[in-house]
C-alpha atoms as a PDB file:
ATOM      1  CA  UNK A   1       0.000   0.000   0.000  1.00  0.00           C
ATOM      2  CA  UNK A   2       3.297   2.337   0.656  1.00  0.00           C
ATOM      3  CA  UNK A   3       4.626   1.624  -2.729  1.00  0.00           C
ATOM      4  CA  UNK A   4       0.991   2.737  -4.559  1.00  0.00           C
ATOM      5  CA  UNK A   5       0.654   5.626  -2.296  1.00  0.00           C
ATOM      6  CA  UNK A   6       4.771   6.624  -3.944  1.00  0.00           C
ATOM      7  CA  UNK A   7       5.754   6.716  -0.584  1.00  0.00           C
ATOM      8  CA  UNK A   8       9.692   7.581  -0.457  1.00  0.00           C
ATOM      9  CA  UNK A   9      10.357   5.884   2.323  1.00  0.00           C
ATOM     10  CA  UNK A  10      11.576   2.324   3.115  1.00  0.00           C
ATOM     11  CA  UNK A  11       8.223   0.682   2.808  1.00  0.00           C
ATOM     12  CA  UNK A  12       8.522   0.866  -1.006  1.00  0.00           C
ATOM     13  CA  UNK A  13      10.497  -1.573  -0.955  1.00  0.00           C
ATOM     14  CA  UNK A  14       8.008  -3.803   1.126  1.00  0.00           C
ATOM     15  CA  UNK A  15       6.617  -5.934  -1.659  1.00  0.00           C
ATOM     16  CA  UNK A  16       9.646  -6.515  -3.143  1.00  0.00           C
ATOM     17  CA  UNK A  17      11.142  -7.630   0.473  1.00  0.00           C
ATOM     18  CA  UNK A  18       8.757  -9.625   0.803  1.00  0.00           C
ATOM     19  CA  UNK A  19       8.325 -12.089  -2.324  1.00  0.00           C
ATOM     20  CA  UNK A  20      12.563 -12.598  -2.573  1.00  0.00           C
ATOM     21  CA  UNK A  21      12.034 -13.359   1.405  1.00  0.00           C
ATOM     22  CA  UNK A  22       8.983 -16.586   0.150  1.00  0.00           C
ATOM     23  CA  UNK A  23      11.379 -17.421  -2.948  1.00  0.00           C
ATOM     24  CA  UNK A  24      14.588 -17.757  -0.425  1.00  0.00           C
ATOM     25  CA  UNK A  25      15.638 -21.139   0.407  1.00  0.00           C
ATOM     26  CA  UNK A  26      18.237 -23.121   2.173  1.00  0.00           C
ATOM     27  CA  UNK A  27      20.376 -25.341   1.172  1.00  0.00           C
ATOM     28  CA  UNK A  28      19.761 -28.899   1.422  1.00  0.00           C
ATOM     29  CA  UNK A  29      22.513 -30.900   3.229  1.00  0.00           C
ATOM     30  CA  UNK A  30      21.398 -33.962   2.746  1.00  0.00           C
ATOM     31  CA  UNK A  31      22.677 -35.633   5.984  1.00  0.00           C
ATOM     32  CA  UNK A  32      21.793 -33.247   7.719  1.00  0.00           C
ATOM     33  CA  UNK A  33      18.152 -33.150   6.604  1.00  0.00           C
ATOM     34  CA  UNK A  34      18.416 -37.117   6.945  1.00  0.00           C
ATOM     35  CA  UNK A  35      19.090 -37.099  10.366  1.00  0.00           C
ATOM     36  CA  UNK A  36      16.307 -34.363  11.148  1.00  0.00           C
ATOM     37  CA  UNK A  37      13.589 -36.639   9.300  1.00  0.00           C
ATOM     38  CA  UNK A  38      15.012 -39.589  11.357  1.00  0.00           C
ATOM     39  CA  UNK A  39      14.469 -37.789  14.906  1.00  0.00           C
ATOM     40  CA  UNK A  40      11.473 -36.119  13.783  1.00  0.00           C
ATOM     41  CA  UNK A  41      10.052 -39.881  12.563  1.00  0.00           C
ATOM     42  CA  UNK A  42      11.441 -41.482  15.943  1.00  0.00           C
ATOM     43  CA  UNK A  43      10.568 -39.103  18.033  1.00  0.00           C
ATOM     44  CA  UNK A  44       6.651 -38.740  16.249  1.00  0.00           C
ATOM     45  CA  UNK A  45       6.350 -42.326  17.624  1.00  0.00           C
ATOM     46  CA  UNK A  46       8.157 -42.196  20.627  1.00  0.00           C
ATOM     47  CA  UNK A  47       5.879 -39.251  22.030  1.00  0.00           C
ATOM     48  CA  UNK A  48       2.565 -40.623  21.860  1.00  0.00           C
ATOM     49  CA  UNK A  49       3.822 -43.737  23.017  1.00  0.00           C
ATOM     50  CA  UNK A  50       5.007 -42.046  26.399  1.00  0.00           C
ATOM     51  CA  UNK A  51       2.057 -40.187  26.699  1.00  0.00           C
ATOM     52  CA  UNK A  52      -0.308 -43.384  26.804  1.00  0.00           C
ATOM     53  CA  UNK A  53       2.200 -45.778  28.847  1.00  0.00           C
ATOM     54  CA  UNK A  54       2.846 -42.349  31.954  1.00  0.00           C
ATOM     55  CA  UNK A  55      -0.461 -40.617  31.167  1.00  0.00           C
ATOM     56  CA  UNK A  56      -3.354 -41.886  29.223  1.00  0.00           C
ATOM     57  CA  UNK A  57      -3.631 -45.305  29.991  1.00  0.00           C
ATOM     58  CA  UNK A  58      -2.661 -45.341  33.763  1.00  0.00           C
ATOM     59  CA  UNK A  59      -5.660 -42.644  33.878  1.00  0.00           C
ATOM     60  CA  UNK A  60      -8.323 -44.613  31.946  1.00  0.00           C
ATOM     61  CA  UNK A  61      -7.382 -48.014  34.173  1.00  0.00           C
ATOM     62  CA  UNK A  62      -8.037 -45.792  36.750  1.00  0.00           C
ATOM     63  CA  UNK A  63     -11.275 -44.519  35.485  1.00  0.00           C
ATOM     64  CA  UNK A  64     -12.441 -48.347  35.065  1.00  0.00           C
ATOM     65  CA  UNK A  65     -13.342 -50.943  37.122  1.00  0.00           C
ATOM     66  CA  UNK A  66     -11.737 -53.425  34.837  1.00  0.00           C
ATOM     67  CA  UNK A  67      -9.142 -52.704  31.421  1.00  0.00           C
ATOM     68  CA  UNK A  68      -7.727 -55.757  30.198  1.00  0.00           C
ATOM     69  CA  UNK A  69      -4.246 -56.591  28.730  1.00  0.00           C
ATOM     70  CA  UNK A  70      -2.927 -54.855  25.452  1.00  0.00           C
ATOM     71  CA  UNK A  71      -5.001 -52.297  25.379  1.00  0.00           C
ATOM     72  CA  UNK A  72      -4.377 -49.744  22.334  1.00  0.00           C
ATOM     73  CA  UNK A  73      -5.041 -45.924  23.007  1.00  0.00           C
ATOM     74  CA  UNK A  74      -4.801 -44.239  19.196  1.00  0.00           C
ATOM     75  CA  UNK A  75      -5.148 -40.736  20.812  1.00  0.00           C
ATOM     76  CA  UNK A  76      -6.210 -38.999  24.279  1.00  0.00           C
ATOM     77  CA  UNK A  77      -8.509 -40.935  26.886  1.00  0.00           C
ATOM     78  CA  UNK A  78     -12.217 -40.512  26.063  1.00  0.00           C
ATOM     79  CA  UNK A  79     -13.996 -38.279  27.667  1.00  0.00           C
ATOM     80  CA  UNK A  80     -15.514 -39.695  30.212  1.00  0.00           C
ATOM     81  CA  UNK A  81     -18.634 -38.121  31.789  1.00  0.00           C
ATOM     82  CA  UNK A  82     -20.906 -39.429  34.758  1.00  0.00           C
ATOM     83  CA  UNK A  83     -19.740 -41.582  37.181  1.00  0.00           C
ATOM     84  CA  UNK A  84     -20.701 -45.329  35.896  1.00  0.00           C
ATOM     85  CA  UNK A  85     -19.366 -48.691  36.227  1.00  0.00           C
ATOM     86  CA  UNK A  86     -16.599 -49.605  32.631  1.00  0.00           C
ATOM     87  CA  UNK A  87     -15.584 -52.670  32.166  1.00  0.00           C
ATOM     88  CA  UNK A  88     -12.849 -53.233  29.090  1.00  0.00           C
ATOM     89  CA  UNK A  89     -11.440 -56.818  27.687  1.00  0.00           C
ATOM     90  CA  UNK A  90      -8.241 -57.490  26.384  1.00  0.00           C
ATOM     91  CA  UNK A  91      -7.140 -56.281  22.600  1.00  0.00           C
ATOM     92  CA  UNK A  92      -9.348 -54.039  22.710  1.00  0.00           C
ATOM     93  CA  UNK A  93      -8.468 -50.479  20.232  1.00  0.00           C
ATOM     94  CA  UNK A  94      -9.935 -47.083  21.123  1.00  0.00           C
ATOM     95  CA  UNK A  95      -9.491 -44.699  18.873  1.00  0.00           C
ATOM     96  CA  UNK A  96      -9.085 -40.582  19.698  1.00  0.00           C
ATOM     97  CA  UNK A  97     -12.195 -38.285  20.241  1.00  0.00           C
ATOM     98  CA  UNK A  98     -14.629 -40.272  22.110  1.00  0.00           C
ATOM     99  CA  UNK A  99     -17.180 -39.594  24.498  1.00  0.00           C
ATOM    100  CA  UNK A 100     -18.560 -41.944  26.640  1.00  0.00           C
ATOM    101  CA  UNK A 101     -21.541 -40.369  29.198  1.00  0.00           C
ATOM    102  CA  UNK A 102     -22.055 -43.493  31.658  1.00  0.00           C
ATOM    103  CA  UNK A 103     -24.511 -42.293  33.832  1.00  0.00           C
ATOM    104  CA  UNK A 104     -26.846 -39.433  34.548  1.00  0.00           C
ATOM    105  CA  UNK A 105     -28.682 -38.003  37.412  1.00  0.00           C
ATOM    106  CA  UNK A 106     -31.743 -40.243  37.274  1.00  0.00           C
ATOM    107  CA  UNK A 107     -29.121 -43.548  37.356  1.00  0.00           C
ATOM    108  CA  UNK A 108     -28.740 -45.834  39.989  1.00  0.00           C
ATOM    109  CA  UNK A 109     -26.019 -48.108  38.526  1.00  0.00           C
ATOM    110  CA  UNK A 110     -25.305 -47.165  34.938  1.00  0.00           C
ATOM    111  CA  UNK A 111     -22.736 -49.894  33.480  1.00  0.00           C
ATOM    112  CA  UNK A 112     -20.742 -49.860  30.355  1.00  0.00           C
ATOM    113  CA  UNK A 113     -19.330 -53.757  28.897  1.00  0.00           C
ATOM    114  CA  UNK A 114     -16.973 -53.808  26.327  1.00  0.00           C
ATOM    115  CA  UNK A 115     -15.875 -57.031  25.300  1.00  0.00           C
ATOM    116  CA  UNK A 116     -12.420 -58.261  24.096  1.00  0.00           C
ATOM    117  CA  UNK A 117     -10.629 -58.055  20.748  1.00  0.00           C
ATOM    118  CA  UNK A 118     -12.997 -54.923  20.181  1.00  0.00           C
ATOM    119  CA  UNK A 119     -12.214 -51.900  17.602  1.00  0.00           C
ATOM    120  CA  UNK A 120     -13.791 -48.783  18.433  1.00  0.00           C
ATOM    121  CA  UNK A 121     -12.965 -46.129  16.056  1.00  0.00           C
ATOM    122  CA  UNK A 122     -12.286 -42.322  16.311  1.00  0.00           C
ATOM    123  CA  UNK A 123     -15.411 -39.758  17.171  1.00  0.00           C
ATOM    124  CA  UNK A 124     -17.875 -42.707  18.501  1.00  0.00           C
ATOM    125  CA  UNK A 125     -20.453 -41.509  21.430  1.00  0.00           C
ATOM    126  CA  UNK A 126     -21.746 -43.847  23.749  1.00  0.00           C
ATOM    127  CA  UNK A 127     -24.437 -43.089  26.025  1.00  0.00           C
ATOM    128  CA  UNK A 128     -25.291 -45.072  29.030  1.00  0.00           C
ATOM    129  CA  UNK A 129     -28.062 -44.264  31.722  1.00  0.00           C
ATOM    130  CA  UNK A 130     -28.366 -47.990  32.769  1.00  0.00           C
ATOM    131  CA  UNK A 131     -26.624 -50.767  30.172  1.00  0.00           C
ATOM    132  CA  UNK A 132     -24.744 -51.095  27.070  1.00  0.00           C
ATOM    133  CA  UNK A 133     -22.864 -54.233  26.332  1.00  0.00           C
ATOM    134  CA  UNK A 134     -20.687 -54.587  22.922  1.00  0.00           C
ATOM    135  CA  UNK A 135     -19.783 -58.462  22.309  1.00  0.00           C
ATOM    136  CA  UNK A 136     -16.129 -59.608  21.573  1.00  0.00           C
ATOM    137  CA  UNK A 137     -14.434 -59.743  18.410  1.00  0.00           C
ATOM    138  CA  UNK A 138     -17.278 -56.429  16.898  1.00  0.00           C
ATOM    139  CA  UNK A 139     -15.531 -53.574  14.850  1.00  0.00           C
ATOM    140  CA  UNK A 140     -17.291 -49.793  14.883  1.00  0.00           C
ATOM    141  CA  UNK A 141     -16.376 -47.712  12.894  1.00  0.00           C
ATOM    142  CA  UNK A 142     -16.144 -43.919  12.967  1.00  0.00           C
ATOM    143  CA  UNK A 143     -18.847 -41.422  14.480  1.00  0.00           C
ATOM    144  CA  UNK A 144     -20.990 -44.228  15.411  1.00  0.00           C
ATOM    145  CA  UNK A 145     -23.635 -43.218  18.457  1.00  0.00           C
ATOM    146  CA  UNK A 146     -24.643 -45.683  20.617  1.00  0.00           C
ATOM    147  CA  UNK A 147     -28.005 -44.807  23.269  1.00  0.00           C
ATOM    148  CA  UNK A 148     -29.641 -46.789  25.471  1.00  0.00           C
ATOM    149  CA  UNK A 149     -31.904 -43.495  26.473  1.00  0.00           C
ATOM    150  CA  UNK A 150     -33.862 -40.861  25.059  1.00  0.00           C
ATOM    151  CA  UNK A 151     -30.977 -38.038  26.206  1.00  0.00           C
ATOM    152  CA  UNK A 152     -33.900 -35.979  27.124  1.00  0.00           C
ATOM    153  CA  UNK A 153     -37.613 -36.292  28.089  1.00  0.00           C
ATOM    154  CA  UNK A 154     -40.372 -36.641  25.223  1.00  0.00           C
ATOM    155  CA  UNK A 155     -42.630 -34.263  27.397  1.00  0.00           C
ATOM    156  CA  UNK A 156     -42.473 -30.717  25.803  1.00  0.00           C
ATOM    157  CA  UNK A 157     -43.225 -29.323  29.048  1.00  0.00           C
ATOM    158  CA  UNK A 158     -40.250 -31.351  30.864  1.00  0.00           C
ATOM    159  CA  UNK A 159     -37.546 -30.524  28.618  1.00  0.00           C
ATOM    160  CA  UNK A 160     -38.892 -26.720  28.579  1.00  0.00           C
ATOM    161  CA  UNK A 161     -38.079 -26.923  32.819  1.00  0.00           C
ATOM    162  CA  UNK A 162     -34.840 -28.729  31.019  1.00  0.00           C
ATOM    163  CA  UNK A 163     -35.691 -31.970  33.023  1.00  0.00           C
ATOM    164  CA  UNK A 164     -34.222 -35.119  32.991  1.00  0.00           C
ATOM    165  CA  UNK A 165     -35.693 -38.245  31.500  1.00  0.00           C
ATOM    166  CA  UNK A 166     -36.850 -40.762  33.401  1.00  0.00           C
ATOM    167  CA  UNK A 167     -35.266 -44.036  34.121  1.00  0.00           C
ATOM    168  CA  UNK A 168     -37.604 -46.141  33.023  1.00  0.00           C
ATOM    169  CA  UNK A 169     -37.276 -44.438  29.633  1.00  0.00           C
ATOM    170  CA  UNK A 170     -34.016 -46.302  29.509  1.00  0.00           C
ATOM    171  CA  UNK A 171     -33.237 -49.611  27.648  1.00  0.00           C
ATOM    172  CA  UNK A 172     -30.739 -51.866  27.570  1.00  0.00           C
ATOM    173  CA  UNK A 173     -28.494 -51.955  24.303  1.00  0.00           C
ATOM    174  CA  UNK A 174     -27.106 -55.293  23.553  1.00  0.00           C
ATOM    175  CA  UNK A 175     -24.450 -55.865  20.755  1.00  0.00           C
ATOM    176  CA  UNK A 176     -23.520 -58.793  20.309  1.00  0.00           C
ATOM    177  CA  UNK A 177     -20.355 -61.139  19.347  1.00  0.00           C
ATOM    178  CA  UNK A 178     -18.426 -60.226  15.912  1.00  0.00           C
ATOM    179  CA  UNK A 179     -20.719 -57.454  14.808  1.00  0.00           C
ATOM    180  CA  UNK A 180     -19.865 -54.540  12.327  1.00  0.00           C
ATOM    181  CA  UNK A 181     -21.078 -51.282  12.605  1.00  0.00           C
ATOM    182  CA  UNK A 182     -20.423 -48.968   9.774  1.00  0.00           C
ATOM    183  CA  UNK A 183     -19.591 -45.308  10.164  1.00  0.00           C
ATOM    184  CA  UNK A 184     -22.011 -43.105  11.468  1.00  0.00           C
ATOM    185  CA  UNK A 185     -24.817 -45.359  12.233  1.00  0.00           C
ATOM    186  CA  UNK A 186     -26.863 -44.703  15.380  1.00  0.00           C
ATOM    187  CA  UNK A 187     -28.182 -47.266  17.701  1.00  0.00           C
ATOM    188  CA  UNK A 188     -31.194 -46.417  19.831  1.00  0.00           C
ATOM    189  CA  UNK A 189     -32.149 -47.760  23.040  1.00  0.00           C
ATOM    190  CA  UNK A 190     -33.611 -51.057  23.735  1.00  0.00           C
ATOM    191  CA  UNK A 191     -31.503 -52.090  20.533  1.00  0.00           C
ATOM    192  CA  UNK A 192     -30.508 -55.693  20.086  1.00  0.00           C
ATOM    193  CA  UNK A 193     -28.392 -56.804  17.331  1.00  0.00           C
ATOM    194  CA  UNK A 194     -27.461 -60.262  17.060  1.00  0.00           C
ATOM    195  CA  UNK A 195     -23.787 -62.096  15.979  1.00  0.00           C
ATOM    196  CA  UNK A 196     -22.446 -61.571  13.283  1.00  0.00           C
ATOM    197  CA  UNK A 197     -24.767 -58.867  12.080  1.00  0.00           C
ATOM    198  CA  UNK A 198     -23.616 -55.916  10.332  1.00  0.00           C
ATOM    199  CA  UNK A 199     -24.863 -52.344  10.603  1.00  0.00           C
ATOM    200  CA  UNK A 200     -24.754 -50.403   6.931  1.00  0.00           C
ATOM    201  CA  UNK A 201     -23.438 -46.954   7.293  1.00  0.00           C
ATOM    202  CA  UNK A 202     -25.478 -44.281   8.052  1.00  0.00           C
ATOM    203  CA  UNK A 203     -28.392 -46.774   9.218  1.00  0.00           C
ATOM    204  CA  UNK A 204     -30.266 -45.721  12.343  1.00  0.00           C
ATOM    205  CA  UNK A 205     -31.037 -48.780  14.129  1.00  0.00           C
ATOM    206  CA  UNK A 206     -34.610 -48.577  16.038  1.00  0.00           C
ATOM    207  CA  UNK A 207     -35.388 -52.314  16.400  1.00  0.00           C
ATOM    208  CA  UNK A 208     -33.571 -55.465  17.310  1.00  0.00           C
ATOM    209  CA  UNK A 209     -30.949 -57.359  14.432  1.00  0.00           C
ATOM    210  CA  UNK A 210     -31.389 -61.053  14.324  1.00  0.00           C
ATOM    211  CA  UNK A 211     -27.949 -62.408  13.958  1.00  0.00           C
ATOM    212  CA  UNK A 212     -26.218 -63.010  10.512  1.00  0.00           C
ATOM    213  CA  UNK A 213     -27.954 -60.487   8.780  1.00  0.00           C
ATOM    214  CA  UNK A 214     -26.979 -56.860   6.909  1.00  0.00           C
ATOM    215  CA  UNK A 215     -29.289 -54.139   7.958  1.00  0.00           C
ATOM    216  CA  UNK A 216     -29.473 -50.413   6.204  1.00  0.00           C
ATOM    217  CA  UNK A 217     -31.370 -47.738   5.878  1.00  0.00           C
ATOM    218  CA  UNK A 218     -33.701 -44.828   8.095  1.00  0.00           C
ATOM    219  CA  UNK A 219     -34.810 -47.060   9.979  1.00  0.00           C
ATOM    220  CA  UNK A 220     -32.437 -49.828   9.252  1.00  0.00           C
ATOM    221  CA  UNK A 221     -34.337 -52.482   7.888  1.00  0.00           C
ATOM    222  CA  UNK A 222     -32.978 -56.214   6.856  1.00  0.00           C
ATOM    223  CA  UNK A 223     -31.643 -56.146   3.279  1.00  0.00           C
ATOM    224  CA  UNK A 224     -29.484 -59.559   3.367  1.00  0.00           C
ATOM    225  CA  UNK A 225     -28.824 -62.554   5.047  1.00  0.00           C
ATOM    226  CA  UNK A 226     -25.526 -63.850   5.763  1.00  0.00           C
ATOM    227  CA  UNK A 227     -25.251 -67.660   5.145  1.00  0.00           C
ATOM    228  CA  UNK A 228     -21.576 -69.193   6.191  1.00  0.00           C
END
């Protein structure tokens, strides 16, 4: 703006400053940069690893009642709100950005069971107000939501006084052994889904899965059956 006002000063040569200082460039000493991308690569897997073994997994085993052996943290310890009963198997893989919410103010003994050899991907919410059991061996996928509650009342009047549901609005969710869940498929309470079944992306589950089937769809609905 200097140099198109004709200012005589030093800031007319601003512009030109400043493109030769984005076309500079260092040398490359190859080396050099060779043993920066080493230390950088090392130490890019050396970090996280120290963070889960001195920080994030000594405070999720404390956070459970139960973590199994070989447990793999991909990122930061869910978030953990409410003051439930967790229970994690061995093998199991969490990925980063989750949120699990076991319990809320109208629980008596919220519980959340996940079994072993289970992948639970990045972004997943799981909401518990009194049970939610996943079955060994089942894979979800990304931003999957899992509810075995309503969140908040159906009454207009009751969530205008922003009250709670009730506990008897709550259902169990049962998942059971080697199930898939695709990414961002939502389970709703009182949900069954049977071994072996798999959960389309995108579905929103509002009624039990029999085992060995595919379900997809708003609401999922059965659209195959799995035969071996």
């Amino acid at each position: 703006m200097a140099a198109r006002r004709g200012d005589p000063g030093l800031m007319r040569h601003a512009r030109q400053a400043w493109r030769a200082l984005l076309a500079f460039r260092l040398p490359v000493i190859r080396p050099l940069a060779a043993a920066l991308w080493g230390i950088a690569g090392v130490w890019g897997r050396l970090w996280p690893l120290f963070l889960k073994i001195l920080y994030r997994e000594p405070m999720l085993r404390y956070r459970c009642a139960r973590v199994g052996v070989r447990l793999q943290l991909e990122g930061a310890v869910p978030q953990i709100i409410g003051d439930g009963t967790i229970e994690i198997g061995d093998d199991v893989l969490i990925g980063s950005q989750n949120t699990w919410i076991v319990g809320f103010k109208v629980s008596t003994a919220p519980r959340l069971l996940i079994g072993n050899r289970v992948d639970i991907n990045y972004d997943t919410t799981i909401s518990v107000a009194d049970y939610v059991s996943i079955g060994d061996d089942t894979l979800i996928a990304m931003s999957v939501q899992i509810y075995d509650n309503p969140s908040h009342p159906l009454s207009p009047v009751r969530r205008l006084r922003r009250e709670s549901f009730a506990i008897d609005e709550a259902r169990p969710v049962m998942i059971g052994r080697n199930v898939w869940i695709g990414a961002s498929a939502i389970i709703l309470r009182g949900v069954t889904i049977g071994d072996n079944a798999i959960v389309a992306a995108g579905s929103v589950v509002t009624k039990s899965v029999p085992s060995n089937t595919v379900v997809a769809g708003n609401p999922a609905k059965i659209i195959k059956t799995l035969e071996d």
